[in-house]
PDB file of N, CA and C in Angstrom:
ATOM      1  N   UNK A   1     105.067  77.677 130.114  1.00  0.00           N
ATOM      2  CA  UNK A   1     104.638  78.528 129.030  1.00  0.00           C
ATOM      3  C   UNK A   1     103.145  78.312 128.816  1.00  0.00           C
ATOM      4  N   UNK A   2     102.166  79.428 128.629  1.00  0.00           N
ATOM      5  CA  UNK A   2     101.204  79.378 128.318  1.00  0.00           C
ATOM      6  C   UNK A   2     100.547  78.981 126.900  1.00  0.00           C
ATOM      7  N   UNK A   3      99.509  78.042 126.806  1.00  0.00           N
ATOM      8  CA  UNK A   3      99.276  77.526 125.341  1.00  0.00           C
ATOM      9  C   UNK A   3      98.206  78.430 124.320  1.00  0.00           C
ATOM     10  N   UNK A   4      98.430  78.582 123.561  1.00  0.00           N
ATOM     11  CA  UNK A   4      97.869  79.217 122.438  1.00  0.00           C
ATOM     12  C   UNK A   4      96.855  79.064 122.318  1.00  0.00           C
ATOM     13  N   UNK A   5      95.769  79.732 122.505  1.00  0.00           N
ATOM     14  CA  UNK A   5      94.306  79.191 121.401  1.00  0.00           C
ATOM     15  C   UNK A   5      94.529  78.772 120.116  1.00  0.00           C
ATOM     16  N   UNK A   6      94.181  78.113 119.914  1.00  0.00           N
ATOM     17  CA  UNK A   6      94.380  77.309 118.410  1.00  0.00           C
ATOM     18  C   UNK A   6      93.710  77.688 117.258  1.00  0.00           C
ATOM     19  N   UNK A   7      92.713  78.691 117.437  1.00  0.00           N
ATOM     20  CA  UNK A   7      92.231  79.457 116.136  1.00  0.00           C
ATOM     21  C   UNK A   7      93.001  80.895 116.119  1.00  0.00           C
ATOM     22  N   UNK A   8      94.369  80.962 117.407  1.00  0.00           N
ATOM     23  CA  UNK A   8      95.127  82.030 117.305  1.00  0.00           C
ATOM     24  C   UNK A   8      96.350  82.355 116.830  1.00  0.00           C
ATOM     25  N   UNK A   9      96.258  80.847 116.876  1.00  0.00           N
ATOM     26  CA  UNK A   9      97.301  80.138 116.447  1.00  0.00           C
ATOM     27  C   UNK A   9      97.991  80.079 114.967  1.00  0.00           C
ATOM     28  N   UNK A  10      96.489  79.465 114.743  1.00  0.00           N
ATOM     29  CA  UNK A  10      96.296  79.377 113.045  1.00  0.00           C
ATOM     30  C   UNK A  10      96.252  80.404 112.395  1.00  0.00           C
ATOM     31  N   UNK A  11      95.926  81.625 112.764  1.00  0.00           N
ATOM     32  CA  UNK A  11      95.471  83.077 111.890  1.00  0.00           C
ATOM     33  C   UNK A  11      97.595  83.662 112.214  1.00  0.00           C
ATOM     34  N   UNK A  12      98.174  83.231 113.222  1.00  0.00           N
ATOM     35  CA  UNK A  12      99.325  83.416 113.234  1.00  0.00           C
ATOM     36  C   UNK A  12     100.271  82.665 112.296  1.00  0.00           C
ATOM     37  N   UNK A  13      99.641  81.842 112.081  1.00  0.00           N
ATOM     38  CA  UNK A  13     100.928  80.849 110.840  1.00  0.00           C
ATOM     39  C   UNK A  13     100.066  81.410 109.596  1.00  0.00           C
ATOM     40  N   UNK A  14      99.104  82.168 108.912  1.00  0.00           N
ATOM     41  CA  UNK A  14      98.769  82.270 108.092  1.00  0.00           C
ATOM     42  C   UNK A  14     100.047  82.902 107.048  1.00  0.00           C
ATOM     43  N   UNK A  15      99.599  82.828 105.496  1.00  0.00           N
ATOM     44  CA  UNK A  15     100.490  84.140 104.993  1.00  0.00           C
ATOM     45  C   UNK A  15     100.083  85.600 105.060  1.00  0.00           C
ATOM     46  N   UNK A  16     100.991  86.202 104.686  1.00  0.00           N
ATOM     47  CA  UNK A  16     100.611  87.651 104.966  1.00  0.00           C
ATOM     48  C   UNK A  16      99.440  88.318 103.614  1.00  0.00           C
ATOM     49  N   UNK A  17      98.669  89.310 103.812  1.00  0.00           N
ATOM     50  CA  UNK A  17      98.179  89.518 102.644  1.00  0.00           C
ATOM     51  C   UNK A  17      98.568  90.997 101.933  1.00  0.00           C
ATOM     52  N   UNK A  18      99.213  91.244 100.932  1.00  0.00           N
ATOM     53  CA  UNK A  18      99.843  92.956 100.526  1.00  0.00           C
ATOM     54  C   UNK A  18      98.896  93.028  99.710  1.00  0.00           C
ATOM     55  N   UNK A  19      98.796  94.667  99.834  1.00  0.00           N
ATOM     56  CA  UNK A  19      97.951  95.673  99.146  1.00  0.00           C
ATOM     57  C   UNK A  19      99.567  96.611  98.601  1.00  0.00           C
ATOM     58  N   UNK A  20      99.361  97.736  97.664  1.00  0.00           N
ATOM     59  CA  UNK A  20     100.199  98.380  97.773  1.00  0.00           C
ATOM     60  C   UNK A  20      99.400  99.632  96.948  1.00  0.00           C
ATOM     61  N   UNK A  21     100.630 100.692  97.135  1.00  0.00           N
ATOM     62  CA  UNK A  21      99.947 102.088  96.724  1.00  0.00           C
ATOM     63  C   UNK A  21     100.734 103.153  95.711  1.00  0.00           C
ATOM     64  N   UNK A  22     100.515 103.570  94.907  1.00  0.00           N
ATOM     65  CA  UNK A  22     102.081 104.222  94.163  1.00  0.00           C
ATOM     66  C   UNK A  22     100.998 106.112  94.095  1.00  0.00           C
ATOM     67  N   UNK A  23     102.318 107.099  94.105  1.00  0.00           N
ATOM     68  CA  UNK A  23     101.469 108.258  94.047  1.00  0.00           C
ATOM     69  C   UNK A  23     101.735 108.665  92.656  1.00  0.00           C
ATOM     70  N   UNK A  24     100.940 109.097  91.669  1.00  0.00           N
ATOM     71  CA  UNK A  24     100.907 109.551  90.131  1.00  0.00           C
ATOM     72  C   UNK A  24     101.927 110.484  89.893  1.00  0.00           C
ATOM     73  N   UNK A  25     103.050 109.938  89.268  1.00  0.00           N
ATOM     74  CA  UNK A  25     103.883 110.716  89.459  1.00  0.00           C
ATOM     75  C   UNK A  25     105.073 110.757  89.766  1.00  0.00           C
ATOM     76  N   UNK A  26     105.285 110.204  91.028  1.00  0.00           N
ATOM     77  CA  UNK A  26     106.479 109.986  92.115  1.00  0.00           C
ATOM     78  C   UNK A  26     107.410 109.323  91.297  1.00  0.00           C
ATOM     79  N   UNK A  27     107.275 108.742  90.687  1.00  0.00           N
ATOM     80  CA  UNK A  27     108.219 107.406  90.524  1.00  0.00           C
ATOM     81  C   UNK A  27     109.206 108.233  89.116  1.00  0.00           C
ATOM     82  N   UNK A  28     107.809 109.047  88.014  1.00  0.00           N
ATOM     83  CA  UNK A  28     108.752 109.999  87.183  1.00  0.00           C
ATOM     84  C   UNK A  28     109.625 110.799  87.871  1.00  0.00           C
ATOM     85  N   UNK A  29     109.190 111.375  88.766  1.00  0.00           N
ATOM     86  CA  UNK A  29     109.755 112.632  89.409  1.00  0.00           C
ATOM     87  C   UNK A  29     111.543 112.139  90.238  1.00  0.00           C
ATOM     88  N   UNK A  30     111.051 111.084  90.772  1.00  0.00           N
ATOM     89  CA  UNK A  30     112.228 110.870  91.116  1.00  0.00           C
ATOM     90  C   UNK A  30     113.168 110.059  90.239  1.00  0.00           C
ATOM     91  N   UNK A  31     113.095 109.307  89.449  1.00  0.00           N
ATOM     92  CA  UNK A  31     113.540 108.754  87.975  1.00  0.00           C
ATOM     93  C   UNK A  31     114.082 107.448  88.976  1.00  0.00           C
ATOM     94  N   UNK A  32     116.039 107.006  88.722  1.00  0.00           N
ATOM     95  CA  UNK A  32     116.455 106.355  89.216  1.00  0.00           C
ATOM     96  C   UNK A  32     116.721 106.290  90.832  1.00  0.00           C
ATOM     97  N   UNK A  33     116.172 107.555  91.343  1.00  0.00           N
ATOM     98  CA  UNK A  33     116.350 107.570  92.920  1.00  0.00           C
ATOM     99  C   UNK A  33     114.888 106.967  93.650  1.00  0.00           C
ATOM    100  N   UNK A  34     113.940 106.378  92.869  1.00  0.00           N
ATOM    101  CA  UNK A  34     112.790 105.732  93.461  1.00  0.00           C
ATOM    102  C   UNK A  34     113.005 104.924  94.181  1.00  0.00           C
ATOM    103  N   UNK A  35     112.036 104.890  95.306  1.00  0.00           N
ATOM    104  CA  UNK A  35     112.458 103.777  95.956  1.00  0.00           C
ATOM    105  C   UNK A  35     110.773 102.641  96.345  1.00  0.00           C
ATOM    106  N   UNK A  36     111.315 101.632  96.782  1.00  0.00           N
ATOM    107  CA  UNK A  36     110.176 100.880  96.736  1.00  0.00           C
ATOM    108  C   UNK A  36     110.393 101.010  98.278  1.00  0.00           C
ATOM    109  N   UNK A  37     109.080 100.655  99.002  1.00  0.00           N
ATOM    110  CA  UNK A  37     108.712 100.947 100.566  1.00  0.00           C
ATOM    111  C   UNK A  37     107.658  99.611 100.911  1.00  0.00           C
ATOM    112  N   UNK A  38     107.917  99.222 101.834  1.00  0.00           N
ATOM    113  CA  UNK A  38     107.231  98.074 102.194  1.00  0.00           C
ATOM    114  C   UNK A  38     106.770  98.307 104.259  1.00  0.00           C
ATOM    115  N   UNK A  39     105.853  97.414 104.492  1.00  0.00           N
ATOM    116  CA  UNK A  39     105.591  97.448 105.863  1.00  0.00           C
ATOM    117  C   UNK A  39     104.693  96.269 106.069  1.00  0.00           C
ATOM    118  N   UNK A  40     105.087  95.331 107.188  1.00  0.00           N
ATOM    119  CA  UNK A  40     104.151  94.495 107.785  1.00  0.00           C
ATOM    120  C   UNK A  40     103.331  94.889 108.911  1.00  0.00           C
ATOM    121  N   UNK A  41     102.114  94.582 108.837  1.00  0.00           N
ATOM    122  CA  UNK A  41     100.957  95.138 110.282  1.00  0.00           C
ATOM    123  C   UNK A  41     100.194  94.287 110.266  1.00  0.00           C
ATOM    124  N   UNK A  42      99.608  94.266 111.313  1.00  0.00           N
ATOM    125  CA  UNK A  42      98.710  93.044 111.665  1.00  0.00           C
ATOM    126  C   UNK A  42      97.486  93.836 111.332  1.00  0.00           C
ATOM    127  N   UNK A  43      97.331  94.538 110.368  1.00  0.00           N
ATOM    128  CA  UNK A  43      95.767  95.191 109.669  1.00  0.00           C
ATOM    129  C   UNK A  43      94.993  93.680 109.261  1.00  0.00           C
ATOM    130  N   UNK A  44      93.618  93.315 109.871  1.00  0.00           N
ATOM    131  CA  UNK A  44      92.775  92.020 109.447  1.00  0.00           C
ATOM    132  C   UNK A  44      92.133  92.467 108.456  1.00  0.00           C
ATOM    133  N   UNK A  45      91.977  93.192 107.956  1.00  0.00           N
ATOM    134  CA  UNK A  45      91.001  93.895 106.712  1.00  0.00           C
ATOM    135  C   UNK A  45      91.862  94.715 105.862  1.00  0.00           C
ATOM    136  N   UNK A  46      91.690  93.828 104.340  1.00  0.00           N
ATOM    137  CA  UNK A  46      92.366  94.320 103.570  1.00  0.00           C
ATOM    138  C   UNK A  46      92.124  95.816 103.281  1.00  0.00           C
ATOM    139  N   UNK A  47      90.960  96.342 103.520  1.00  0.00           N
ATOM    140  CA  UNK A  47      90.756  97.912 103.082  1.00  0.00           C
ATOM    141  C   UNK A  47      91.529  98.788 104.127  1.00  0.00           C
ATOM    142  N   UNK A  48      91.601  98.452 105.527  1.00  0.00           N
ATOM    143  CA  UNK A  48      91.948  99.115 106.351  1.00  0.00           C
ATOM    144  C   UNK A  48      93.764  99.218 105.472  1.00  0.00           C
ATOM    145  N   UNK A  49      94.238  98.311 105.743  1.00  0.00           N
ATOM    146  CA  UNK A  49      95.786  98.178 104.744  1.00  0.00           C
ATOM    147  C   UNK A  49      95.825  99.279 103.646  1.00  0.00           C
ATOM    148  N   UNK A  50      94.647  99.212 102.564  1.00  0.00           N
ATOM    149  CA  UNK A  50      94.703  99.847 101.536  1.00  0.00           C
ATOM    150  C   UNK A  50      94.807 101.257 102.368  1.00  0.00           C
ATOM    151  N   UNK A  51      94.126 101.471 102.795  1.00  0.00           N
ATOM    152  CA  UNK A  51      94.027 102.945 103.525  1.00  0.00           C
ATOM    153  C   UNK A  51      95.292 103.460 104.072  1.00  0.00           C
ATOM    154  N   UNK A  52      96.482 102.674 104.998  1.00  0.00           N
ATOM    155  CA  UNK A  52      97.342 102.716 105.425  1.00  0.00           C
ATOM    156  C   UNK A  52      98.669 102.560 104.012  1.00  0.00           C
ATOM    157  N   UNK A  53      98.491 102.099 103.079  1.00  0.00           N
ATOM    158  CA  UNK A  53      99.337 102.167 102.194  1.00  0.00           C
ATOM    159  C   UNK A  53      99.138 103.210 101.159  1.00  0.00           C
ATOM    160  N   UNK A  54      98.237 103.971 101.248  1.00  0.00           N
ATOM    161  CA  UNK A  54      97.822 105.229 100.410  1.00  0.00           C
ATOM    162  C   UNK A  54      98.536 106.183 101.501  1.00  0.00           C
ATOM    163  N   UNK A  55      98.295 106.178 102.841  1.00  0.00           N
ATOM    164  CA  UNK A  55      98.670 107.228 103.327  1.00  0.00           C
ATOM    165  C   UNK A  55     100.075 107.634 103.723  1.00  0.00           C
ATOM    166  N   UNK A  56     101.039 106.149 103.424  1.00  0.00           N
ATOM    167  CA  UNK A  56     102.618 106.114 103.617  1.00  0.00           C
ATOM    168  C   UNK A  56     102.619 106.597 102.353  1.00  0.00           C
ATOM    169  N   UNK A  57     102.227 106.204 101.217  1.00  0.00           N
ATOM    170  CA  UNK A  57     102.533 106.206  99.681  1.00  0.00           C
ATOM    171  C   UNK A  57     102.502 107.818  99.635  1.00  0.00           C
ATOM    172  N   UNK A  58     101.684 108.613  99.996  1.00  0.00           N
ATOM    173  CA  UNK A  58     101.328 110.037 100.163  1.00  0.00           C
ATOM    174  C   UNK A  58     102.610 111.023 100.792  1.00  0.00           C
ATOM    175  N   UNK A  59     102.675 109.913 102.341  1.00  0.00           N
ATOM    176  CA  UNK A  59     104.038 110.753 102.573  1.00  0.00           C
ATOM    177  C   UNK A  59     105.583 110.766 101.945  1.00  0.00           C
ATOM    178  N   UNK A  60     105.641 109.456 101.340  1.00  0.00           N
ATOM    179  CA  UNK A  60     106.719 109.032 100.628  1.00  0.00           C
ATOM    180  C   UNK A  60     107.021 109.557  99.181  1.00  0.00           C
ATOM    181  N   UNK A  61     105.868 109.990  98.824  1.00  0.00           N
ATOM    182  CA  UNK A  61     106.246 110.372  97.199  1.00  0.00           C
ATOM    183  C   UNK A  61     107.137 111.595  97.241  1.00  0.00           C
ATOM    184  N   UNK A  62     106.965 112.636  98.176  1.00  0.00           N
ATOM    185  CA  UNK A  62     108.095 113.781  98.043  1.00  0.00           C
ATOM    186  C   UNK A  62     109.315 113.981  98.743  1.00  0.00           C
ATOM    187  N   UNK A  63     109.746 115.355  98.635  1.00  0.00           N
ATOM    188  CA  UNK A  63     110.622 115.566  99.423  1.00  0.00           C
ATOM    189  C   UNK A  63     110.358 115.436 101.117  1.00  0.00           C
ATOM    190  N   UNK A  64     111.074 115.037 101.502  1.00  0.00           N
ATOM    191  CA  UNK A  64     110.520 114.774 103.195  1.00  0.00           C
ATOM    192  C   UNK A  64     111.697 115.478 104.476  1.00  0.00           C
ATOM    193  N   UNK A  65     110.921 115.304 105.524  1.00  0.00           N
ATOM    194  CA  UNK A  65     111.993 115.905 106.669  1.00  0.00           C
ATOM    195  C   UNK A  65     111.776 115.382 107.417  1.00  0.00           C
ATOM    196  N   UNK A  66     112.896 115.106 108.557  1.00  0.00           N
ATOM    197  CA  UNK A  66     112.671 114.278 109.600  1.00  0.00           C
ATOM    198  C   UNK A  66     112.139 114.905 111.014  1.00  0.00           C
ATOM    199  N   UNK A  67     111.638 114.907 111.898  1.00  0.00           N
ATOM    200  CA  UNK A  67     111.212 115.989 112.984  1.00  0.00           C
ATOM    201  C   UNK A  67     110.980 115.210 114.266  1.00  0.00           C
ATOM    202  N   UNK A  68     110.592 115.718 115.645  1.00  0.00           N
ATOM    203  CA  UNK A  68     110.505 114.969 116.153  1.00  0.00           C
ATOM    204  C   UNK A  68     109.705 115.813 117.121  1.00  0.00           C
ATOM    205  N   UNK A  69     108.102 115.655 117.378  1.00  0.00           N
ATOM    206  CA  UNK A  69     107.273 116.252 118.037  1.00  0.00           C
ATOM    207  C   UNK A  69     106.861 115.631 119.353  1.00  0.00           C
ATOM    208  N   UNK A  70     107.139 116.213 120.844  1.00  0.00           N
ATOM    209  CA  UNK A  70     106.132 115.682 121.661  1.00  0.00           C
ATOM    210  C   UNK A  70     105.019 115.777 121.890  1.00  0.00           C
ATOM    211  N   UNK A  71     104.240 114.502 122.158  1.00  0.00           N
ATOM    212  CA  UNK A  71     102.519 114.337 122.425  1.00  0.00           C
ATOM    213  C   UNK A  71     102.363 113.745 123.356  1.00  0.00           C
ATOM    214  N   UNK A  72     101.108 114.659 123.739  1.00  0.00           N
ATOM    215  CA  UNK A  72     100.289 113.800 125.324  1.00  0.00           C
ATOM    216  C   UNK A  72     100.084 112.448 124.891  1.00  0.00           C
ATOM    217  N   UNK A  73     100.007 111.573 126.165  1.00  0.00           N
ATOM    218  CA  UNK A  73     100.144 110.428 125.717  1.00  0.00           C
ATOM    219  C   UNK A  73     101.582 109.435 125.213  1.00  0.00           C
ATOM    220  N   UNK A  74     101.197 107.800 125.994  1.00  0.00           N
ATOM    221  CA  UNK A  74     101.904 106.966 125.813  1.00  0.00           C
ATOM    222  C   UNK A  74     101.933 106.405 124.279  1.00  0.00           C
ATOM    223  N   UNK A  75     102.999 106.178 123.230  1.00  0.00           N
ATOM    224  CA  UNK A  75     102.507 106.290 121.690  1.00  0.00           C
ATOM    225  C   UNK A  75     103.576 105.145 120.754  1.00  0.00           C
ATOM    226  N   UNK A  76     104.090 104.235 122.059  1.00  0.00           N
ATOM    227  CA  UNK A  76     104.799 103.753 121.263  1.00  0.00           C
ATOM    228  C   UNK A  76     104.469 102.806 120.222  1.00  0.00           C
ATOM    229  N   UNK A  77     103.400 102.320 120.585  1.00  0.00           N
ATOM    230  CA  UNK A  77     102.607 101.473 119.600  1.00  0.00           C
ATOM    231  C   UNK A  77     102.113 102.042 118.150  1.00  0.00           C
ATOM    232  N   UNK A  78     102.866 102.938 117.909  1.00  0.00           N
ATOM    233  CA  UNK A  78     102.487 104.076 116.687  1.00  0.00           C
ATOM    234  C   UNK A  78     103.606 104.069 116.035  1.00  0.00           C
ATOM    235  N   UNK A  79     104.984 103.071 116.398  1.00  0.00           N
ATOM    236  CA  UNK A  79     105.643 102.952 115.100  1.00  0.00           C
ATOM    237  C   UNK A  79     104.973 102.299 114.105  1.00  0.00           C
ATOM    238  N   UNK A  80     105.761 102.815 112.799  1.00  0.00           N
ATOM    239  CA  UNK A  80     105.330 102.136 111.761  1.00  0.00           C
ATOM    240  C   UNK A  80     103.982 102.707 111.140  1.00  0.00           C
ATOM    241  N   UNK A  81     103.461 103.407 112.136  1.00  0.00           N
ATOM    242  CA  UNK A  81     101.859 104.277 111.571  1.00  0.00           C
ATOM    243  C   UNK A  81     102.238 105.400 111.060  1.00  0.00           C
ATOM    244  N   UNK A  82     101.007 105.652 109.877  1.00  0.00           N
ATOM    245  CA  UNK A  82     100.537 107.058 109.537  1.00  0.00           C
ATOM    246  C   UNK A  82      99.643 107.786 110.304  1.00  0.00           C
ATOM    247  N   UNK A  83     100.118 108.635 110.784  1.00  0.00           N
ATOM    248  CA  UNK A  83      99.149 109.586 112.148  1.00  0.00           C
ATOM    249  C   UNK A  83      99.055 110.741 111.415  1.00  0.00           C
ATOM    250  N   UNK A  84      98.165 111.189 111.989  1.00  0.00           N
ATOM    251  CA  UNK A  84      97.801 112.746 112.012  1.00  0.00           C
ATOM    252  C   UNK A  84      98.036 113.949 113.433  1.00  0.00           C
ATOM    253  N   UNK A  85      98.845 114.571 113.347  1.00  0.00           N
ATOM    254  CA  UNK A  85      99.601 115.312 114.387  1.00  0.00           C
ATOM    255  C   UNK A  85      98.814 116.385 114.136  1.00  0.00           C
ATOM    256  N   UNK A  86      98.135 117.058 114.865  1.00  0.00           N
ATOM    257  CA  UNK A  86      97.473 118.593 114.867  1.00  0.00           C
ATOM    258  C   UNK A  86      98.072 119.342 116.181  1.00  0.00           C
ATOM    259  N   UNK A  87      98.868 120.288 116.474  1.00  0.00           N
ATOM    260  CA  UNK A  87      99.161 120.921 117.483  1.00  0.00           C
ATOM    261  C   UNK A  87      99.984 122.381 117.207  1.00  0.00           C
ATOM    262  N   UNK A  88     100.428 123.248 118.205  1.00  0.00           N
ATOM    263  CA  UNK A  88     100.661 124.870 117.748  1.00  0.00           C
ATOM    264  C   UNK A  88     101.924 124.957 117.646  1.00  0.00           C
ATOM    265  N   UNK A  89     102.669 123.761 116.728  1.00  0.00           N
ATOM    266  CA  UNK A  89     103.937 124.012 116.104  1.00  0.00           C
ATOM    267  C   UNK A  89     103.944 124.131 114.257  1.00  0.00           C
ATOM    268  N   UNK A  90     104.689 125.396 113.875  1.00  0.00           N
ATOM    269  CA  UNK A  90     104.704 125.875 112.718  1.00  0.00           C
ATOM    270  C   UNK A  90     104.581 123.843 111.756  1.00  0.00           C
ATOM    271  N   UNK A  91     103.478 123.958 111.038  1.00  0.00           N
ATOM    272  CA  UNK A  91     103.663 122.968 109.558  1.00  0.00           C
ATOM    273  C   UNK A  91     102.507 122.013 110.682  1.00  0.00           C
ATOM    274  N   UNK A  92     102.137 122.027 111.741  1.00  0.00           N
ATOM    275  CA  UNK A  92     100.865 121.095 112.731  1.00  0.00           C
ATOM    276  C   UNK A  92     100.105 121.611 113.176  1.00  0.00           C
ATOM    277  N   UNK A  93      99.725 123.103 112.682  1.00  0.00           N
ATOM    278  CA  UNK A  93      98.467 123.863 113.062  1.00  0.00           C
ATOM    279  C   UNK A  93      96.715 123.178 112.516  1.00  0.00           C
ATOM    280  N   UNK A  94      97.510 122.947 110.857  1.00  0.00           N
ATOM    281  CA  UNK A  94      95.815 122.477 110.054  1.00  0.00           C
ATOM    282  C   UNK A  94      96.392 121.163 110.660  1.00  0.00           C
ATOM    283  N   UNK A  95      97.095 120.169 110.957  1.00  0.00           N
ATOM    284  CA  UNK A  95      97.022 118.764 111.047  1.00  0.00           C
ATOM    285  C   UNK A  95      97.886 118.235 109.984  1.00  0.00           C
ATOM    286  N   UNK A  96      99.012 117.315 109.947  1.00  0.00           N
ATOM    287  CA  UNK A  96     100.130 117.022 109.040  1.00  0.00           C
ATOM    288  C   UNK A  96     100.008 115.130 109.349  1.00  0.00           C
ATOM    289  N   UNK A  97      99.815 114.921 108.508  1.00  0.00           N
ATOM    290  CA  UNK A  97     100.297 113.245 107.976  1.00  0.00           C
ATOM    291  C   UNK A  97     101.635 112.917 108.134  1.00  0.00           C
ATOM    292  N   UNK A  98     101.790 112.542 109.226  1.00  0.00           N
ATOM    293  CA  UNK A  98     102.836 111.847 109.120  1.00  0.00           C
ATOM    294  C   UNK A  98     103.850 110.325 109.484  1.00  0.00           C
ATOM    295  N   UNK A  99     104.243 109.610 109.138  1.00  0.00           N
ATOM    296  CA  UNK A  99     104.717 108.531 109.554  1.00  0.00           C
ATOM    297  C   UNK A  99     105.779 108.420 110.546  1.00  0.00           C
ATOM    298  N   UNK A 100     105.252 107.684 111.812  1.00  0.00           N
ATOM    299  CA  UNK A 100     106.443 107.592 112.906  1.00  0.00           C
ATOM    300  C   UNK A 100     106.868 106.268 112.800  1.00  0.00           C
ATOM    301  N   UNK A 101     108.501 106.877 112.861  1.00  0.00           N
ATOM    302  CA  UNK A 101     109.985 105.652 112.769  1.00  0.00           C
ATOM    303  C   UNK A 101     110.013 105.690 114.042  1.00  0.00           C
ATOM    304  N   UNK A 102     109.847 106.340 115.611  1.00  0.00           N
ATOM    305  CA  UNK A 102     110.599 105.807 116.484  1.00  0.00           C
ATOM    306  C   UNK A 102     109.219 106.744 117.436  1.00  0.00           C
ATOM    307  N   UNK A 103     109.922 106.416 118.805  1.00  0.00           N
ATOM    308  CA  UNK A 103     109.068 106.701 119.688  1.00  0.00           C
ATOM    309  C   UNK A 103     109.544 106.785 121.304  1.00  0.00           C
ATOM    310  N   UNK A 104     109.803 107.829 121.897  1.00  0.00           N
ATOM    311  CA  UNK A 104     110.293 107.694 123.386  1.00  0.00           C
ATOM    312  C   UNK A 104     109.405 108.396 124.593  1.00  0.00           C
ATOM    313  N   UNK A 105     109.159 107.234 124.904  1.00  0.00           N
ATOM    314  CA  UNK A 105     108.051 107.285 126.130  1.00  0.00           C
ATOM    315  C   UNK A 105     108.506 108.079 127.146  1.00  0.00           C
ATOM    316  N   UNK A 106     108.216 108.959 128.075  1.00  0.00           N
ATOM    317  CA  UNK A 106     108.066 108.903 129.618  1.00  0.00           C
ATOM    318  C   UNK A 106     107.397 109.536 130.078  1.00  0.00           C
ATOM    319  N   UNK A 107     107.077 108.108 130.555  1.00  0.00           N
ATOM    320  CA  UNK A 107     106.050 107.237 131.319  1.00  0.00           C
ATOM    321  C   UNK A 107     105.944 108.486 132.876  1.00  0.00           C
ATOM    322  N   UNK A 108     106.506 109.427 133.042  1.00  0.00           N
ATOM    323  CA  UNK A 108     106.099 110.285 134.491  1.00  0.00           C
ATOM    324  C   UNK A 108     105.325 110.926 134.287  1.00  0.00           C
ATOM    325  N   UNK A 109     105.693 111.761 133.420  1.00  0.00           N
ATOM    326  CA  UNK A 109     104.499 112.997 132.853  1.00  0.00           C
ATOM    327  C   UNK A 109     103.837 112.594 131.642  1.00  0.00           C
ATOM    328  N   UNK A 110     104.083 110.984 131.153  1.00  0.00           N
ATOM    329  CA  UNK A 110     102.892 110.599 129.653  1.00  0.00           C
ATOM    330  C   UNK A 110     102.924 111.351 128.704  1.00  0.00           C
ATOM    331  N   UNK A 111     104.128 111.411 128.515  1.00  0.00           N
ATOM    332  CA  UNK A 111     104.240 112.211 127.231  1.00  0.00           C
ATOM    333  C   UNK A 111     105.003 111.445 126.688  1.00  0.00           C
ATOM    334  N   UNK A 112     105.092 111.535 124.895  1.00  0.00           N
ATOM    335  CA  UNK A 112     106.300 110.568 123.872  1.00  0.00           C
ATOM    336  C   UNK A 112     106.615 111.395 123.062  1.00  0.00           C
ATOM    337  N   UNK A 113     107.706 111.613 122.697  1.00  0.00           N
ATOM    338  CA  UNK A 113     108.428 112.382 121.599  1.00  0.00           C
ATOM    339  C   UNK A 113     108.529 111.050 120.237  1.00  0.00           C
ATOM    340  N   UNK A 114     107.748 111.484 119.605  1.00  0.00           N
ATOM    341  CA  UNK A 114     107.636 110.673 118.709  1.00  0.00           C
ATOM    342  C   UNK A 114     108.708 111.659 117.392  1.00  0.00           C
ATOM    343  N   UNK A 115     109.208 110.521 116.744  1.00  0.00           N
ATOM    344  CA  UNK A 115     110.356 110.782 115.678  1.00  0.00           C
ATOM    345  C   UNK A 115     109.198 110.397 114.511  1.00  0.00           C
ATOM    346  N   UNK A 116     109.405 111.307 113.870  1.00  0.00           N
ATOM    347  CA  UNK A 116     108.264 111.023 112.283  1.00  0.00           C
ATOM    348  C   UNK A 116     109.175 112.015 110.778  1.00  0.00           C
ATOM    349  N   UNK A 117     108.753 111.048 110.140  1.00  0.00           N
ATOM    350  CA  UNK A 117     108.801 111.289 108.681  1.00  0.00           C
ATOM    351  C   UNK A 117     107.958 112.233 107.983  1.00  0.00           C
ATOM    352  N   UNK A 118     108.183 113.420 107.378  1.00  0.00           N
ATOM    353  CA  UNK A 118     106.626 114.097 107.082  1.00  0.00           C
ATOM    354  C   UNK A 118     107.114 115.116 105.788  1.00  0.00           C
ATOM    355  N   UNK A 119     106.041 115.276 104.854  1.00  0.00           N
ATOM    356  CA  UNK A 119     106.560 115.939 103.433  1.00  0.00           C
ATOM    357  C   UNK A 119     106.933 117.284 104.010  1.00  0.00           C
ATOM    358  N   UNK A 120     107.206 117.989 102.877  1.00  0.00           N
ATOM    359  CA  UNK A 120     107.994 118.839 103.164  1.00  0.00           C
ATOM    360  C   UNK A 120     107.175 119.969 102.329  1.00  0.00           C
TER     361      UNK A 120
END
């Protein structure tokens, strides 16, 4: 087994650091069906986080739909992200925010059908 750098080590046993994000509103709107949403990422900069928890918080406050778009490109490393999808399917013409739960590669023609979460 290969040994660790030891300042890689250390930033790996650290604790985690949360930011979080709520949308004005959401939480009335949905009353007792609110839900709380959480995510771990290896974001090193707390602003970058803030940015990423505004933009789940954004997709999460409404009604949502589940969809599942293919894109050029290998993308599995995009679970768990808020992306921006722009392409010539009805609701991804101006560009749609949305969060991908899953992701299926192939790898022949580099394309991924990415599974995403997106308001409605």
């Amino acid at each position: 087994m290969a040994a660790v750098e030891p300042g890689y080590a250390a930033w790996l046993k650290t604790d985690a650091r949360y930011v979080s994000a709520t949308v004005a509103g959401a939480v009335g709107a949905w009353g007792d069906l609110a839900e709380d949403s959480s995510i771990l990422s290896p974001l090193a900069l707390k602003a970058d986080a803030q940015t990423v928890a505004n933009q789940q918080a954004a997709i999460l406050a409404g009604p949502l739909a589940r969809d599942s778009i293919t894109v050029p490109g290998l993308h599995s490393n995009k679970i768990g992200s808020a992306v921006t999808i722009t392409g010539d399917r009805a609701g991804y013409e101006n560009g749609a925010t949305v969060l991908v739960i899953g992701a299926q590669e192939n790898d022949t023609v580099k394309t991924t059908v990415l599974t995403v979460i997106k308001r409605l």
